[in-house]
PDB file of N, CA and C in Angstrom:
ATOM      1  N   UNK A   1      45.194  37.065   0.400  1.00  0.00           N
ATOM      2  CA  UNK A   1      46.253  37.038   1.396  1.00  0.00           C
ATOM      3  C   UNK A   1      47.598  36.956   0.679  1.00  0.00           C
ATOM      4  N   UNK A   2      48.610  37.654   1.327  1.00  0.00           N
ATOM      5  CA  UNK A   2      49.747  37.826   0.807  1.00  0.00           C
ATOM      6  C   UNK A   2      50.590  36.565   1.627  1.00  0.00           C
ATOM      7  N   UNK A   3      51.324  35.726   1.082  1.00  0.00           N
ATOM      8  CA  UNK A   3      51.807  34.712   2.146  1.00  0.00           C
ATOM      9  C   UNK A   3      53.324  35.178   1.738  1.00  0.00           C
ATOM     10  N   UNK A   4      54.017  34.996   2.521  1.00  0.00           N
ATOM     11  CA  UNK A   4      55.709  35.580   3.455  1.00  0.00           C
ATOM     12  C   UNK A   4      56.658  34.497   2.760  1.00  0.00           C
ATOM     13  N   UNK A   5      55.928  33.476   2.661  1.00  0.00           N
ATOM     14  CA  UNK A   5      57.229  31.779   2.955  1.00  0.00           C
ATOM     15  C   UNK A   5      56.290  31.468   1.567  1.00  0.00           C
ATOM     16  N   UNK A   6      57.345  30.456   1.633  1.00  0.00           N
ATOM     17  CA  UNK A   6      56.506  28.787   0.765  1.00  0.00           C
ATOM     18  C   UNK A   6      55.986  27.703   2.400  1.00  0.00           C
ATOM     19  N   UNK A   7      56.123  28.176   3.408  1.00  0.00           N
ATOM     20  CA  UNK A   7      55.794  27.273   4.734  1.00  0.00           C
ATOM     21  C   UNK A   7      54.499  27.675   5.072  1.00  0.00           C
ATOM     22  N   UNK A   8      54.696  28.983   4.570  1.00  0.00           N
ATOM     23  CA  UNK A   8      53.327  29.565   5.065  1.00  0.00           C
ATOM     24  C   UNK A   8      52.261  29.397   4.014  1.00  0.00           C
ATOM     25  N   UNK A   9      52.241  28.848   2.652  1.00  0.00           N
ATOM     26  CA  UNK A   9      51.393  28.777   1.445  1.00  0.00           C
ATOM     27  C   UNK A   9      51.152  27.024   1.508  1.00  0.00           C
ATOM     28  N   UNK A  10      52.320  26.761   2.122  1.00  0.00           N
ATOM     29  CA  UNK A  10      52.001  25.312   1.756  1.00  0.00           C
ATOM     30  C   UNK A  10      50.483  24.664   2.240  1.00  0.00           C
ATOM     31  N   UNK A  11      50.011  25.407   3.796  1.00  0.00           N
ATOM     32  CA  UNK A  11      48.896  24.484   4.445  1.00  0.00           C
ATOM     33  C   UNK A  11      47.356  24.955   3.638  1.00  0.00           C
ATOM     34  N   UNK A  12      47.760  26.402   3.160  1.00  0.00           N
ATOM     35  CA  UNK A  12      46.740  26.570   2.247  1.00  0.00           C
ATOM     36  C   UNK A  12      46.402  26.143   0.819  1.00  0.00           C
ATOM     37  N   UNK A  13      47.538  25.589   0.201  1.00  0.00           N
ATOM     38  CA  UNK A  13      47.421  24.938  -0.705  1.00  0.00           C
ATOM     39  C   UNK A  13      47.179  23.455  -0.533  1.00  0.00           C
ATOM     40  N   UNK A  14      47.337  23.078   1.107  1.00  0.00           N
ATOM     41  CA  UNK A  14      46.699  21.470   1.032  1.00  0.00           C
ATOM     42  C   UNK A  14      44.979  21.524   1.338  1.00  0.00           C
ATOM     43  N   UNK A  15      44.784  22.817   1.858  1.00  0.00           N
ATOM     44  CA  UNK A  15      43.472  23.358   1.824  1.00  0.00           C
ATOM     45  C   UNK A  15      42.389  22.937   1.007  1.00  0.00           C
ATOM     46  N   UNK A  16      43.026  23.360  -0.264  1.00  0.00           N
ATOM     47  CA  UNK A  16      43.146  23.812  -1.727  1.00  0.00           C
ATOM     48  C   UNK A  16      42.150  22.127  -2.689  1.00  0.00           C
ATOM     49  N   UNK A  17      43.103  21.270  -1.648  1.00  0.00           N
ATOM     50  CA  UNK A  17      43.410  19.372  -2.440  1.00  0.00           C
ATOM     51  C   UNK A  17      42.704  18.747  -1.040  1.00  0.00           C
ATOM     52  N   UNK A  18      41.647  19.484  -0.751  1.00  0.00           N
ATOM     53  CA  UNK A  18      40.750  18.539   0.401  1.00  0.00           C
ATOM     54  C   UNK A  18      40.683  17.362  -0.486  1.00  0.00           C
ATOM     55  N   UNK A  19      39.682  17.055  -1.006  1.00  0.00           N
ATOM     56  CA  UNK A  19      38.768  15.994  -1.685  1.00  0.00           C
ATOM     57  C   UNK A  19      40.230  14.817  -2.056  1.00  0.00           C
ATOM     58  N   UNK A  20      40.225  13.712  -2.067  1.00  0.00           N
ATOM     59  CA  UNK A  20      40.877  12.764  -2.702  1.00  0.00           C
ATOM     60  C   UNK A  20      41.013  12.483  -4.083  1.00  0.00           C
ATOM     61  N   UNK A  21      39.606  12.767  -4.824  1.00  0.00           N
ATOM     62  CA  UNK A  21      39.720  12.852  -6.511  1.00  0.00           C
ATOM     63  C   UNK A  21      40.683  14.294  -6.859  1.00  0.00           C
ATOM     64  N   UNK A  22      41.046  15.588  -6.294  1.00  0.00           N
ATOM     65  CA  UNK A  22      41.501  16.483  -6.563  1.00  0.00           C
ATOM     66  C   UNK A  22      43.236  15.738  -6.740  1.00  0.00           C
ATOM     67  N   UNK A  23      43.646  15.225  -5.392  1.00  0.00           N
ATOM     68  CA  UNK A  23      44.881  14.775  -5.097  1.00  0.00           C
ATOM     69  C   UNK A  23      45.534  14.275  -5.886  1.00  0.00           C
ATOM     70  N   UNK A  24      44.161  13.302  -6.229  1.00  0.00           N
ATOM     71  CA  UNK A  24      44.434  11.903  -6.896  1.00  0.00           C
ATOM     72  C   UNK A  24      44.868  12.370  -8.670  1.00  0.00           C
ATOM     73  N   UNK A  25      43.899  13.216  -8.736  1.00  0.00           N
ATOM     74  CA  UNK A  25      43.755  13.449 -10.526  1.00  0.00           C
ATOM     75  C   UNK A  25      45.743  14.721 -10.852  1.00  0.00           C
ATOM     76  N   UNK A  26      46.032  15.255  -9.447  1.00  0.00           N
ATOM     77  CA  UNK A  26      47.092  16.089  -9.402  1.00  0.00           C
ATOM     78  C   UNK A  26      47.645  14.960  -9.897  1.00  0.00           C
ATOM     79  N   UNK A  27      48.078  14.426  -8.686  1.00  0.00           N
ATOM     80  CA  UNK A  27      49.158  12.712  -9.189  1.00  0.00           C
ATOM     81  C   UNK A  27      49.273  12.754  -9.885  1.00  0.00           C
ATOM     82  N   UNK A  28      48.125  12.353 -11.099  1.00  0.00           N
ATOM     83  CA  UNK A  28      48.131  11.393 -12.579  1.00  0.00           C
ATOM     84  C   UNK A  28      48.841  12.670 -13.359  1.00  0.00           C
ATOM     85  N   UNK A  29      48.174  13.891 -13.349  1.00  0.00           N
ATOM     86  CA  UNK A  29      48.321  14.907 -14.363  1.00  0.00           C
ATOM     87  C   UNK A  29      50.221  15.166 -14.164  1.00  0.00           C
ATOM     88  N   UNK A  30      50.736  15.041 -13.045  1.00  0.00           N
ATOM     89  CA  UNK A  30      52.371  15.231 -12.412  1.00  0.00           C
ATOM     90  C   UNK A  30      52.903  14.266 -12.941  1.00  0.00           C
ATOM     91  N   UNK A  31      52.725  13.163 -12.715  1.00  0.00           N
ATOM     92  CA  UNK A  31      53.394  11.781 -13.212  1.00  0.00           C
ATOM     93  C   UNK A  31      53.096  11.768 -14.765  1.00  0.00           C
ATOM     94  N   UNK A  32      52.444  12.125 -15.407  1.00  0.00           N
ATOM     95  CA  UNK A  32      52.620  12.000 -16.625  1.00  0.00           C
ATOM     96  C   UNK A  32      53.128  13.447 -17.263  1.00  0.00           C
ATOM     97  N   UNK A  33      53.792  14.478 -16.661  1.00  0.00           N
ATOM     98  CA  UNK A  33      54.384  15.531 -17.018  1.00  0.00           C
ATOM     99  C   UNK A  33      55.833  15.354 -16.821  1.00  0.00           C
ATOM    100  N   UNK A  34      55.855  14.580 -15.890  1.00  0.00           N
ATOM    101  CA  UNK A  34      57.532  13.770 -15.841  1.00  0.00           C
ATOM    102  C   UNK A  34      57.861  13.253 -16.490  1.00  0.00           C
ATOM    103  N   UNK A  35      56.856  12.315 -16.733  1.00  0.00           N
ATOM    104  CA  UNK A  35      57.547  11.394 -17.700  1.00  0.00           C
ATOM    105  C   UNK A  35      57.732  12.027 -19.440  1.00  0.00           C
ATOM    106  N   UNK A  36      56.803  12.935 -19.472  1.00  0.00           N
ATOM    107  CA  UNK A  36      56.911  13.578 -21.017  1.00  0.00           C
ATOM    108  C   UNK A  36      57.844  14.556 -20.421  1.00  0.00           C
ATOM    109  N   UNK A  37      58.446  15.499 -19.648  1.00  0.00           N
ATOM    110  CA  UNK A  37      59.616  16.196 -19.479  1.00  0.00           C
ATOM    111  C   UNK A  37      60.813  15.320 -20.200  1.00  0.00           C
ATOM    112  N   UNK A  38      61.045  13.999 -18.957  1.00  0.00           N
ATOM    113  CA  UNK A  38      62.488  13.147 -19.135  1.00  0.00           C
ATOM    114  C   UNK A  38      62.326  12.572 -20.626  1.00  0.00           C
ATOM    115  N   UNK A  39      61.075  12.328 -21.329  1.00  0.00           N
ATOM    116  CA  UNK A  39      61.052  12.163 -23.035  1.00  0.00           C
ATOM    117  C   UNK A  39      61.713  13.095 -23.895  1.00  0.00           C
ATOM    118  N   UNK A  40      60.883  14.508 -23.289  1.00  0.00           N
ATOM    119  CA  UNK A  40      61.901  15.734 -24.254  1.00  0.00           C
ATOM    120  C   UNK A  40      62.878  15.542 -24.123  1.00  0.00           C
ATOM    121  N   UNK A  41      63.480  15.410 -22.891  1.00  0.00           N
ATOM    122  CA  UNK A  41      64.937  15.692 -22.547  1.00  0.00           C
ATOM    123  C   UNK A  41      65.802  14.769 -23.609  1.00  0.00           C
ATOM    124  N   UNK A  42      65.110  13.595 -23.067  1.00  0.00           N
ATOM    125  CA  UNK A  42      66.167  12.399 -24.127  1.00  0.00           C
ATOM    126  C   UNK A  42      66.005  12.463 -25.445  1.00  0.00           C
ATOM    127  N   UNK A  43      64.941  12.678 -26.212  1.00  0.00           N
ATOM    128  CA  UNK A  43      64.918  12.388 -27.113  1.00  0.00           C
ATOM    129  C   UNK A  43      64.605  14.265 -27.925  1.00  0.00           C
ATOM    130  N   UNK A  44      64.797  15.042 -27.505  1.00  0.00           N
ATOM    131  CA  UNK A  44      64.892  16.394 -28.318  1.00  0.00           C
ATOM    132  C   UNK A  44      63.969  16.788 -28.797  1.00  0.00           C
ATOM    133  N   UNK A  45      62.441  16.186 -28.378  1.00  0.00           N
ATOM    134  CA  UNK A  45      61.244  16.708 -29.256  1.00  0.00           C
ATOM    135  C   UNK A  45      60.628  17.580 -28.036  1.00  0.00           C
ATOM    136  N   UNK A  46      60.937  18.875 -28.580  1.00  0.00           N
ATOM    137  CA  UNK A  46      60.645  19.618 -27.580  1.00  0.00           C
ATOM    138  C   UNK A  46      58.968  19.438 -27.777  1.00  0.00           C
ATOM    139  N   UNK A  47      57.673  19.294 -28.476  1.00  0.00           N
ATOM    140  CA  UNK A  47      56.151  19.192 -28.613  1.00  0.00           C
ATOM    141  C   UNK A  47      56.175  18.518 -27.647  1.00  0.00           C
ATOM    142  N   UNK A  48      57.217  17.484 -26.857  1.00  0.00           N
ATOM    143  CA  UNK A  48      56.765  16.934 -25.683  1.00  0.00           C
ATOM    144  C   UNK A  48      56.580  17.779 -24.196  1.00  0.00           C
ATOM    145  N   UNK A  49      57.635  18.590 -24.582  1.00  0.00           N
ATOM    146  CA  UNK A  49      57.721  19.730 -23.141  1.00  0.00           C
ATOM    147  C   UNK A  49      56.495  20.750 -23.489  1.00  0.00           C
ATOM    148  N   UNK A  50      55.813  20.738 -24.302  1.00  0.00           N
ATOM    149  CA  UNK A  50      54.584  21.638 -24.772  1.00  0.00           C
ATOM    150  C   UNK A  50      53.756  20.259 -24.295  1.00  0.00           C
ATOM    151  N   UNK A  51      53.551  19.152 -24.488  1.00  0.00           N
ATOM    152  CA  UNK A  51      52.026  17.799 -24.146  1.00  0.00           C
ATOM    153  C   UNK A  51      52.498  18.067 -23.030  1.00  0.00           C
ATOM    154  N   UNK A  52      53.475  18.144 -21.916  1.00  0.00           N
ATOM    155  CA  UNK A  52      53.832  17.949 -20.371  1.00  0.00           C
ATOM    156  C   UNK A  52      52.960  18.645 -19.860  1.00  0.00           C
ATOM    157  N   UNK A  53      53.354  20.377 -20.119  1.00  0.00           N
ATOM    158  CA  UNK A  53      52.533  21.261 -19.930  1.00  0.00           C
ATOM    159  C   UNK A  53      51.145  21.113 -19.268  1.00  0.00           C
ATOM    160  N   UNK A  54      50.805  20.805 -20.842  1.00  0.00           N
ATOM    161  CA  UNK A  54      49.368  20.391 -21.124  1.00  0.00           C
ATOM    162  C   UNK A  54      49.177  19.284 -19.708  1.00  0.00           C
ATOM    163  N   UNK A  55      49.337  18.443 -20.070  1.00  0.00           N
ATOM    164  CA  UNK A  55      48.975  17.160 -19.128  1.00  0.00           C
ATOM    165  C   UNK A  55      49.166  17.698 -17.708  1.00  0.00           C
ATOM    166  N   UNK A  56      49.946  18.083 -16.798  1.00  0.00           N
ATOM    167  CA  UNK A  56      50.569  18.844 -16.210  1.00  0.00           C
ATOM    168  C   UNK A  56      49.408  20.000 -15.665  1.00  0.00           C
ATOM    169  N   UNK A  57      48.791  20.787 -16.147  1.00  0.00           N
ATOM    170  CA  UNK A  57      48.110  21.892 -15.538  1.00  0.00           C
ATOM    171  C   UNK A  57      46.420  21.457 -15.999  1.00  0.00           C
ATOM    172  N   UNK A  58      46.486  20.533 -17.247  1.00  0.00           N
ATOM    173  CA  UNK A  58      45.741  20.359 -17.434  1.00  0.00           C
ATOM    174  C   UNK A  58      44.920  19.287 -16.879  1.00  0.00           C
ATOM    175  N   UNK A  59      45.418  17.966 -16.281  1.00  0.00           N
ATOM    176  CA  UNK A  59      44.757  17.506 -15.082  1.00  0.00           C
ATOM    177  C   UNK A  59      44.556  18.478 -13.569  1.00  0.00           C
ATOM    178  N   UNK A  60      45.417  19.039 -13.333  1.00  0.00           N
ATOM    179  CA  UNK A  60      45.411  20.069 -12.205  1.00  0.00           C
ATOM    180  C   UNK A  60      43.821  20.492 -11.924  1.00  0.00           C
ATOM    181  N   UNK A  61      43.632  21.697 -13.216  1.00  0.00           N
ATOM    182  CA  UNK A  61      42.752  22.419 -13.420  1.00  0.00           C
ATOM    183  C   UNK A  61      41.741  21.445 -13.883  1.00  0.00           C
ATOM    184  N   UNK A  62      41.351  20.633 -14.435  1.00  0.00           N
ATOM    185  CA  UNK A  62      40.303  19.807 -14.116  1.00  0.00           C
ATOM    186  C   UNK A  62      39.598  19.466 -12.549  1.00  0.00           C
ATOM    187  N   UNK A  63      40.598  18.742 -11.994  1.00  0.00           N
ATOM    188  CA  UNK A  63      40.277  18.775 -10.728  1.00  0.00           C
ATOM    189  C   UNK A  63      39.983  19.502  -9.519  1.00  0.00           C
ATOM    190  N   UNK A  64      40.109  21.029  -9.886  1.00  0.00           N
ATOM    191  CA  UNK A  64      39.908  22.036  -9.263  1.00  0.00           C
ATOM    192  C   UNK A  64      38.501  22.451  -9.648  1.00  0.00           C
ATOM    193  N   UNK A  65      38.475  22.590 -10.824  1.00  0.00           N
ATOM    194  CA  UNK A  65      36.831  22.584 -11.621  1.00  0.00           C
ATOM    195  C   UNK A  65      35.969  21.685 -11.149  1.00  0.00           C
ATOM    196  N   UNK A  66      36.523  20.085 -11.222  1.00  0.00           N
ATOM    197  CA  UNK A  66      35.186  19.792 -11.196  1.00  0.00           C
ATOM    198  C   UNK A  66      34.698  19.098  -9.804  1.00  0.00           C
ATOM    199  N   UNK A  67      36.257  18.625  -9.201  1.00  0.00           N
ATOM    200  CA  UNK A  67      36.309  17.874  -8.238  1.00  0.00           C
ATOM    201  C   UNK A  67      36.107  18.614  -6.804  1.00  0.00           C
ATOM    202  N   UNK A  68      37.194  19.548  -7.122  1.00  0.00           N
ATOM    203  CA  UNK A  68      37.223  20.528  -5.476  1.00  0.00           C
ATOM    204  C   UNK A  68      36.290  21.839  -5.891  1.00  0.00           C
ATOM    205  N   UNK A  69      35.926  22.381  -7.294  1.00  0.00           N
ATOM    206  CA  UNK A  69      34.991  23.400  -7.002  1.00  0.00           C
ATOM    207  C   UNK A  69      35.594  24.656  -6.740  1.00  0.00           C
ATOM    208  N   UNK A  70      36.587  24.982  -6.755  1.00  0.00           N
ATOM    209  CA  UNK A  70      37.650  26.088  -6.335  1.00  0.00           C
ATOM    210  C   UNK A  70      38.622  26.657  -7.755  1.00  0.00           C
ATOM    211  N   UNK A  71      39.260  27.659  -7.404  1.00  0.00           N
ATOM    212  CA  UNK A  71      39.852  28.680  -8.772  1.00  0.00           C
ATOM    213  C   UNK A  71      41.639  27.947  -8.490  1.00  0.00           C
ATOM    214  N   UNK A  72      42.218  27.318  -8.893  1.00  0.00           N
ATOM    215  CA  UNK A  72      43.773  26.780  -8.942  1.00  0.00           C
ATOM    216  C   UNK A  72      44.581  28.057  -8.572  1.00  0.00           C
ATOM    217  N   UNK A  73      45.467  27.819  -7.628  1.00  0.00           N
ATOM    218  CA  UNK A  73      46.051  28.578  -6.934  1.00  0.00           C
ATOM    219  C   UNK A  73      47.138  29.197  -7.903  1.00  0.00           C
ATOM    220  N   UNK A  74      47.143  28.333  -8.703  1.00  0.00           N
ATOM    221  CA  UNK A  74      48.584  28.775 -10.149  1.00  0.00           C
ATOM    222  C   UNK A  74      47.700  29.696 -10.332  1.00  0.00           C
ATOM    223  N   UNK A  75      47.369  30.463 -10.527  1.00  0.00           N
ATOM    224  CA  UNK A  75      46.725  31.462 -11.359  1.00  0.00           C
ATOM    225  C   UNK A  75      46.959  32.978 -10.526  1.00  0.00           C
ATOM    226  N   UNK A  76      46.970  32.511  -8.913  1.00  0.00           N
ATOM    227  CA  UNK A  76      47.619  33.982  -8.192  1.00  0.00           C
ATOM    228  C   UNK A  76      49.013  33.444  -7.544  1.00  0.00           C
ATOM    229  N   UNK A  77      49.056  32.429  -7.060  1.00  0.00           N
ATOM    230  CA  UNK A  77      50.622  32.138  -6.813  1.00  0.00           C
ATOM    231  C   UNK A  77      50.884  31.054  -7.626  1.00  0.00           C
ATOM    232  N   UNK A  78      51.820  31.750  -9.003  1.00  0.00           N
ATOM    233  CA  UNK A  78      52.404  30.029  -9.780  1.00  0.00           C
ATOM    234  C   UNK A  78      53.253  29.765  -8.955  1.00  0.00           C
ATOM    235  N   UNK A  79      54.181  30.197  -8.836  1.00  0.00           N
ATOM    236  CA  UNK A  79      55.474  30.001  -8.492  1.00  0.00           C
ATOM    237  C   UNK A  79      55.469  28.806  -6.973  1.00  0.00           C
ATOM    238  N   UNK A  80      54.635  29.289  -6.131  1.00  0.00           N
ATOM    239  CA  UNK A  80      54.103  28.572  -5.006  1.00  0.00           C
ATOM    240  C   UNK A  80      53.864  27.694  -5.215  1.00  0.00           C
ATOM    241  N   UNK A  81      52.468  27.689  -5.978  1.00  0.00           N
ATOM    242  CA  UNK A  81      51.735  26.485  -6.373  1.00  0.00           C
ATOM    243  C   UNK A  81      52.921  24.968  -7.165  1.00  0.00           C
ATOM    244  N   UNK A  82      53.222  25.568  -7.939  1.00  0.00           N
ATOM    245  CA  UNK A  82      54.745  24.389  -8.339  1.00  0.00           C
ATOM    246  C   UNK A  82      55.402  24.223  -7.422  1.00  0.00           C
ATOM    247  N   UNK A  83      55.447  24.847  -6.414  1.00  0.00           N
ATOM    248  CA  UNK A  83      56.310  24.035  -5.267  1.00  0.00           C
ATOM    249  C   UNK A  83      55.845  23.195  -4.380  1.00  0.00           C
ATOM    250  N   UNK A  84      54.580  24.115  -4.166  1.00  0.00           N
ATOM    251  CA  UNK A  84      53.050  22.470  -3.965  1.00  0.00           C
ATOM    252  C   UNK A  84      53.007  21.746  -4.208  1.00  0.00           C
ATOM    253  N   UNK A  85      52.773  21.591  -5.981  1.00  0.00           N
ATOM    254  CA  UNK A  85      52.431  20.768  -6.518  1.00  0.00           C
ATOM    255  C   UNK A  85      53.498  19.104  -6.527  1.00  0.00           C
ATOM    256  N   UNK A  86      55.029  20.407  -6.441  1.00  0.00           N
ATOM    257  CA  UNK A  86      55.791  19.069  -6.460  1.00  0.00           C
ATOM    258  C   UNK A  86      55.830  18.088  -4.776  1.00  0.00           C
ATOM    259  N   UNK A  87      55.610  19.845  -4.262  1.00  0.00           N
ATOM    260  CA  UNK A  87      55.896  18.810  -2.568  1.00  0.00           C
ATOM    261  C   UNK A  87      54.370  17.522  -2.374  1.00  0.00           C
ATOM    262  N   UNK A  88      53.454  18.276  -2.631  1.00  0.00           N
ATOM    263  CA  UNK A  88      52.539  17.368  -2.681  1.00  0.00           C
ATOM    264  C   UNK A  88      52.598  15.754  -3.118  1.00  0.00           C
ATOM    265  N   UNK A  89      52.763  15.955  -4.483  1.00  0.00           N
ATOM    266  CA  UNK A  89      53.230  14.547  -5.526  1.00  0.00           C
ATOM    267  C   UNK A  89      54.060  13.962  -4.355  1.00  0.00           C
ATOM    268  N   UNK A  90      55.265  14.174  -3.838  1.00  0.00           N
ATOM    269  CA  UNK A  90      56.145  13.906  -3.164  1.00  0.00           C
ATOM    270  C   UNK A  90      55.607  13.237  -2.098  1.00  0.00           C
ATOM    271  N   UNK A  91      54.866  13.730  -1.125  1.00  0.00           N
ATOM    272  CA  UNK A  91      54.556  13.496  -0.021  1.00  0.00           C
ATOM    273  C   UNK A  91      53.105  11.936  -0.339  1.00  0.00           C
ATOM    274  N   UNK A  92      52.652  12.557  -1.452  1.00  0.00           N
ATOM    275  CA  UNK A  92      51.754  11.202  -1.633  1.00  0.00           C
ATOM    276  C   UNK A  92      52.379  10.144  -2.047  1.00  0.00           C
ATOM    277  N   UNK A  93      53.387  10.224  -2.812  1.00  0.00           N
ATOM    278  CA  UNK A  93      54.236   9.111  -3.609  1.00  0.00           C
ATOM    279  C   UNK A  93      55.009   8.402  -1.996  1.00  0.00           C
ATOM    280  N   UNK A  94      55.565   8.769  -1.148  1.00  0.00           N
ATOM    281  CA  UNK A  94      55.672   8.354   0.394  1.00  0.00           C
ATOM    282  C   UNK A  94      55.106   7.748   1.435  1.00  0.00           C
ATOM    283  N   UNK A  95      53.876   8.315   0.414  1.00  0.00           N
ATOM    284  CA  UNK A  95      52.676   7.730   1.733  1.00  0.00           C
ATOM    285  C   UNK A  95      52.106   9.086   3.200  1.00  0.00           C
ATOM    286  N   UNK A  96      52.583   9.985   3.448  1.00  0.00           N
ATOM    287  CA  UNK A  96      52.822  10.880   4.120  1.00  0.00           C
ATOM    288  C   UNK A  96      50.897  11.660   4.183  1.00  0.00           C
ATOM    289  N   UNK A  97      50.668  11.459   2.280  1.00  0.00           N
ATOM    290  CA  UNK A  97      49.162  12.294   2.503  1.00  0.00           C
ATOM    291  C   UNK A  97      48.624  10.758   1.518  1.00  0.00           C
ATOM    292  N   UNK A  98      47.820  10.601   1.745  1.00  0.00           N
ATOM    293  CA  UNK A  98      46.710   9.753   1.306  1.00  0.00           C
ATOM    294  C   UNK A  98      46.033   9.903  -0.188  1.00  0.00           C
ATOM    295  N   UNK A  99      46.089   8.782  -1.058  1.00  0.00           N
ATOM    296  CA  UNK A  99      46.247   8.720  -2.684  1.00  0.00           C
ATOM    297  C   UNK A  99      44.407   8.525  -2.434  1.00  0.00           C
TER     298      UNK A  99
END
């Protein structure tokens, strides 16, 4: 499916994060890509914006593998999917979707 919006990708990408270990393991893998982002930033070692990455897609895609069983939506919509990913984080860090 071709989706129009980011409004219209968003409900399929919560689709995507049924299971709670999927959600949950996004969280951890996001929150610790922040925090190694705002490290590069301050301190100039860019190998940290390369571990973010890592940490970053690489909890993602774990949890898609092993937890939800499904192919990570970054792979046909990145661009989407990062806007997911952040609205998501967002909305759990609120309380809005369930940790």
């Amino acid at each position: 499916m071709t989706y129009r919006s980011f409004a219209e990708f968003y409900p399929f990408y919560l689709s995507e994060h049924a299971r709670r270990a999927t959600r949950r393991i996004h969280f951890v893998g996001t929150s610790l890509a922040l925090v190694l982002l705002l490290a590069s930033l301050l301190t100039g070692r860019i190998g940290l914006f390369g571990l973010a990455l890592v940490c970053g897609y690489g909890f993602a895609w774990y949890g898609h593998f092993f937890f939800e069983k499904n192919r990570p939506a970054t792979f046909r919509y990145p661009l989407y999917s990062l806007m997911g990913d952040g609205r998501m984080f967002w909305e759990i860090l609120t309380g809005r979707i369930a940790f």
